[in-house]
C-alpha atoms as a PDB file:
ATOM      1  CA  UNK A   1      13.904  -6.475 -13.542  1.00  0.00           C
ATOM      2  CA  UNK A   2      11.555  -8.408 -11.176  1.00  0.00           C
ATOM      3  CA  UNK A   3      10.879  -7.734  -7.784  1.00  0.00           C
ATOM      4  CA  UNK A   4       9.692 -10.485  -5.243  1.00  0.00           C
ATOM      5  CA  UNK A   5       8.996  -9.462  -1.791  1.00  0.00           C
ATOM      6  CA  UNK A   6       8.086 -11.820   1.352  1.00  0.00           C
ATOM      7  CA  UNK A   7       8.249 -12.076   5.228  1.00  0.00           C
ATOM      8  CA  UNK A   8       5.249 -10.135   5.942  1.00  0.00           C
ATOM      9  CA  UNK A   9       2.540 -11.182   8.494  1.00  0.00           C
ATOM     10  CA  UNK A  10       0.721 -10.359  11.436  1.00  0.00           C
ATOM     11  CA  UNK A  11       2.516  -9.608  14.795  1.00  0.00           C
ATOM     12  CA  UNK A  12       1.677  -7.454  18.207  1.00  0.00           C
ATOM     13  CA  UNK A  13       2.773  -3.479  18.514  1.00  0.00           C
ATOM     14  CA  UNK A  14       6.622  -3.832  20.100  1.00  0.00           C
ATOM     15  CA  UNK A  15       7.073  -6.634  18.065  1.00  0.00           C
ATOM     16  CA  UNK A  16       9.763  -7.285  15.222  1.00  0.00           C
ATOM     17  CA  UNK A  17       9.453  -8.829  11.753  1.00  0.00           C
ATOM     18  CA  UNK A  18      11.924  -8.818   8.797  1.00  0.00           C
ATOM     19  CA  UNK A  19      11.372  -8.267   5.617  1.00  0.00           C
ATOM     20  CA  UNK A  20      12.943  -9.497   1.811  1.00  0.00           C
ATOM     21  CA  UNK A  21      12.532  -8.364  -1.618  1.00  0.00           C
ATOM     22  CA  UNK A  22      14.793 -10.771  -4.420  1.00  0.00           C
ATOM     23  CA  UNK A  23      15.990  -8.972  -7.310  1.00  0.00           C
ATOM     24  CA  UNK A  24      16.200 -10.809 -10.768  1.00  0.00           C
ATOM     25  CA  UNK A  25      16.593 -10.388 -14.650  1.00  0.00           C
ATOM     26  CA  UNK A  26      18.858  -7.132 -15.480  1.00  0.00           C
ATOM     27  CA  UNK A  27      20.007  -6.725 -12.033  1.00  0.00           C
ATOM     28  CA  UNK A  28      23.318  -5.293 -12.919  1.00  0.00           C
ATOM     29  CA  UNK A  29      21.643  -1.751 -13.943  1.00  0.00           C
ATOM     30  CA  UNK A  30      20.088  -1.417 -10.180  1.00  0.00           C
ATOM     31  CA  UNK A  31      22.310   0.532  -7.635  1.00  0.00           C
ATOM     32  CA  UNK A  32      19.694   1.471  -5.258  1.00  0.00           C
ATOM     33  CA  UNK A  33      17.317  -0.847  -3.834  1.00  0.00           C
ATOM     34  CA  UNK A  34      14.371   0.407  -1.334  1.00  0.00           C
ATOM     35  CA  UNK A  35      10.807  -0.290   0.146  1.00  0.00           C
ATOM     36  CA  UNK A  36       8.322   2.258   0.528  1.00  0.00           C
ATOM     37  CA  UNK A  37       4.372   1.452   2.146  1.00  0.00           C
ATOM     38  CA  UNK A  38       1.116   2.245   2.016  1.00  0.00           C
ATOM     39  CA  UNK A  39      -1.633   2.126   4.799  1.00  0.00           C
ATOM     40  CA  UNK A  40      -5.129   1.645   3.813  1.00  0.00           C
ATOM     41  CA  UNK A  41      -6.809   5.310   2.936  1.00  0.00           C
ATOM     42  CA  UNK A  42      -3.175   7.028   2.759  1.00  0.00           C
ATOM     43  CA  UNK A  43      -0.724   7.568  -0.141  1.00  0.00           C
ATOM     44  CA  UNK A  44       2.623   5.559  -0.637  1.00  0.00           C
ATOM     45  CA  UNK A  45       5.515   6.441   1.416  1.00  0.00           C
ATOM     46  CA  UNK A  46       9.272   6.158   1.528  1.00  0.00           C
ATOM     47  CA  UNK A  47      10.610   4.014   4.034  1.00  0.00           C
ATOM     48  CA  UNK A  48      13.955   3.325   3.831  1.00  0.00           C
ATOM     49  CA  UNK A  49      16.789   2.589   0.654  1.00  0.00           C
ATOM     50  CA  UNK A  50      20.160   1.343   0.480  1.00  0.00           C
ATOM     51  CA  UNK A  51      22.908   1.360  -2.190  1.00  0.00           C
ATOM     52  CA  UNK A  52      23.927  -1.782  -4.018  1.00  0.00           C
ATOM     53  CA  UNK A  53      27.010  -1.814  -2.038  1.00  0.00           C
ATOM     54  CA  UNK A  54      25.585  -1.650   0.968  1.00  0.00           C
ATOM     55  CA  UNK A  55      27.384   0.722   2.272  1.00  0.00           C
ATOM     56  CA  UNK A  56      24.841   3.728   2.143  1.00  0.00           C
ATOM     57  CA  UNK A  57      21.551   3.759   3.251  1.00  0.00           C
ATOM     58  CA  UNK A  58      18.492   6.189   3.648  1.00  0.00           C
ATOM     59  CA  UNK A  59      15.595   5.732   5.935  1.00  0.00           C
ATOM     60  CA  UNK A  60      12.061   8.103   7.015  1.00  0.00           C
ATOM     61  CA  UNK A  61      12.702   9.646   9.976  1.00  0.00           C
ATOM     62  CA  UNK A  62       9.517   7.980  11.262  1.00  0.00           C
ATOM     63  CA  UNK A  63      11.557   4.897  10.937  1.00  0.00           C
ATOM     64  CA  UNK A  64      14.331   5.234  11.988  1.00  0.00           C
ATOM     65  CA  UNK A  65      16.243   3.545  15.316  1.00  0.00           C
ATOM     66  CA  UNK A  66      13.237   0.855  14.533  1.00  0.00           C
ATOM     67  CA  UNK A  67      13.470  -0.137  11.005  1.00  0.00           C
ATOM     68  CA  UNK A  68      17.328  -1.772   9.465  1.00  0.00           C
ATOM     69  CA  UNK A  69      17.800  -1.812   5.365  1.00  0.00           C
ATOM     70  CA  UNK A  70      20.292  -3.839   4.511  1.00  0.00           C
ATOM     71  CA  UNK A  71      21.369  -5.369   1.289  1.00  0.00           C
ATOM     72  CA  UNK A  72      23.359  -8.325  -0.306  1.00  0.00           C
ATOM     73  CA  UNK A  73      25.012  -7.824  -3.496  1.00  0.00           C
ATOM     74  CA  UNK A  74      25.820 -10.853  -4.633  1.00  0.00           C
ATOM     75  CA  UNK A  75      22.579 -12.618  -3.980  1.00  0.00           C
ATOM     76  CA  UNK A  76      20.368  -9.427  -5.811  1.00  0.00           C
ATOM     77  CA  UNK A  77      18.235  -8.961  -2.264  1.00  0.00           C
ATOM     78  CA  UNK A  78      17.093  -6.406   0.294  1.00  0.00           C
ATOM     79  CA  UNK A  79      16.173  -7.113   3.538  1.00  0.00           C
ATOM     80  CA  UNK A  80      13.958  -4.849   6.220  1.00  0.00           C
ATOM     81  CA  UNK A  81      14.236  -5.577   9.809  1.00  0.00           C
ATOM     82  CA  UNK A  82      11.362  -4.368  11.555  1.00  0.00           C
ATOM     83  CA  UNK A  83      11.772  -3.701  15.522  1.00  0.00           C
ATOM     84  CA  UNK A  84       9.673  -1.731  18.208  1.00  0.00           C
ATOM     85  CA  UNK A  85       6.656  -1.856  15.415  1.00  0.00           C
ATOM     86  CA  UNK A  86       3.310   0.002  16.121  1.00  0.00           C
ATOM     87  CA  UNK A  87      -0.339   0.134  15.081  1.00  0.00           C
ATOM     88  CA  UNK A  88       0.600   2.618  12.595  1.00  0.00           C
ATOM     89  CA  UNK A  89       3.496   0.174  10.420  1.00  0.00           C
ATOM     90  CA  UNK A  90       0.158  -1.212   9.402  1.00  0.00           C
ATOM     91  CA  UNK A  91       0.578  -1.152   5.359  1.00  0.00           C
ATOM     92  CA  UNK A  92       1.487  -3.060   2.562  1.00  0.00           C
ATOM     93  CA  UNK A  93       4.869  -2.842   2.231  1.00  0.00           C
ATOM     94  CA  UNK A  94       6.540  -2.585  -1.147  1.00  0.00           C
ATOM     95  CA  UNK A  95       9.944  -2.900  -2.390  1.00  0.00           C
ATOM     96  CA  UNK A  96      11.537  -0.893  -5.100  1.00  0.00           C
ATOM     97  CA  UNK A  97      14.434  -0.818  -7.294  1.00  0.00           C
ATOM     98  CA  UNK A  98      16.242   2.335  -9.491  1.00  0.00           C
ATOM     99  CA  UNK A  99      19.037   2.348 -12.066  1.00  0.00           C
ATOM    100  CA  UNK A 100      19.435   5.770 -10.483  1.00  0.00           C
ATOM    101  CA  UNK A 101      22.544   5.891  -7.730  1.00  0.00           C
ATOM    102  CA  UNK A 102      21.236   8.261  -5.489  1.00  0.00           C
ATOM    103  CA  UNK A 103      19.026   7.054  -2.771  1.00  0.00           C
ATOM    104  CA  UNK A 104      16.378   8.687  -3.641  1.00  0.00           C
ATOM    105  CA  UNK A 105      12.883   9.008  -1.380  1.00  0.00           C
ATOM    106  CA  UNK A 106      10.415   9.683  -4.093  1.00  0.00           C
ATOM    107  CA  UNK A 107       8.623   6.930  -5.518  1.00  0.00           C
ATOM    108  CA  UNK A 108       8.427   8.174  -9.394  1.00  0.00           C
ATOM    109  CA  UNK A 109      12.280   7.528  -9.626  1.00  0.00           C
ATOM    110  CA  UNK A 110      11.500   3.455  -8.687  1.00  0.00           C
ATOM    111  CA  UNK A 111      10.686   2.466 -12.063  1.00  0.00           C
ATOM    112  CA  UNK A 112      10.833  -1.787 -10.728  1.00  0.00           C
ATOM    113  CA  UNK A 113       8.104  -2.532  -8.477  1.00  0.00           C
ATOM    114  CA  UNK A 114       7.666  -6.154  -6.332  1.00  0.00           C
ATOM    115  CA  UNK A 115       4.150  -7.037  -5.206  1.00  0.00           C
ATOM    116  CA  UNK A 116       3.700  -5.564  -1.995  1.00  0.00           C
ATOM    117  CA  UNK A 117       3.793  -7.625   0.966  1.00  0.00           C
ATOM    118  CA  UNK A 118       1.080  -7.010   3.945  1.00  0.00           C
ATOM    119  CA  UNK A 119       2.475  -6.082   7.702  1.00  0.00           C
ATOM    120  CA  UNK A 120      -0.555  -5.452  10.456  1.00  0.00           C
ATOM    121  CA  UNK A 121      -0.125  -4.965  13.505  1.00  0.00           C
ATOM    122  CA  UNK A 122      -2.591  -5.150  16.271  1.00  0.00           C
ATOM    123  CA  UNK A 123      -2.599  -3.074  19.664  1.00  0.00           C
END
């Protein structure tokens, strides 16, 4: 499985950006689909995950009412909407995919990584 993530960029605290992560090769084994982040100096973190149906999702506290994880099924994709973002959504932002069906917030249990994709956002 191969991850590609885009839609990252610069933008000003309150803004939004969205965010997409294309899933291809064996993409019938993945049920869950997530992105986690990392912020220079600091480990990776969970940030939100959603079911292959779409119909379940999981997101950080610290994210949530801000951040939307969506996916779409028959296209193999995951999106992140991004709203009311703040100095500290600064990261890289990675997406993630798990043969595993339960949306799971640790990172060990992604075994299919995309590239990361950079977010900043400035004060």
């Amino acid at each position: 499985v191969q991850l590609q993530a885009s839609g990252g960029g610069q933008v000003q605290a309150g803004g939004s950006l969205s965010l997409s992560c294309a899933a291809s090769g064996r993409t019938l084994d993945i049920y869950v689909m997530g992105w986690f982040r990392q912020a220079p100096g600091k480990e990776r973190e969970f940030v939100a995950a959603v079911s292959r149906s779409g119909s379940t999702t999981y997101a950080t506290d610290d994210v949530k009412g801000r951040f939307t994880v969506s996916g779409d099924n028959a296209k193999n994709m995951v999106f992140l909407q991004m709203y009311s973002l703040k100095p500290e959504d600064t990261a890289v932002y990675y997406c993630a995919a798990r043969e595993g069906r339960r949306l799971s917030g640790a990172s060990g249990n992604y075994p299919y990584w995309g590239q990361g994709t950079l977010v900043t956002v400035s004060s």
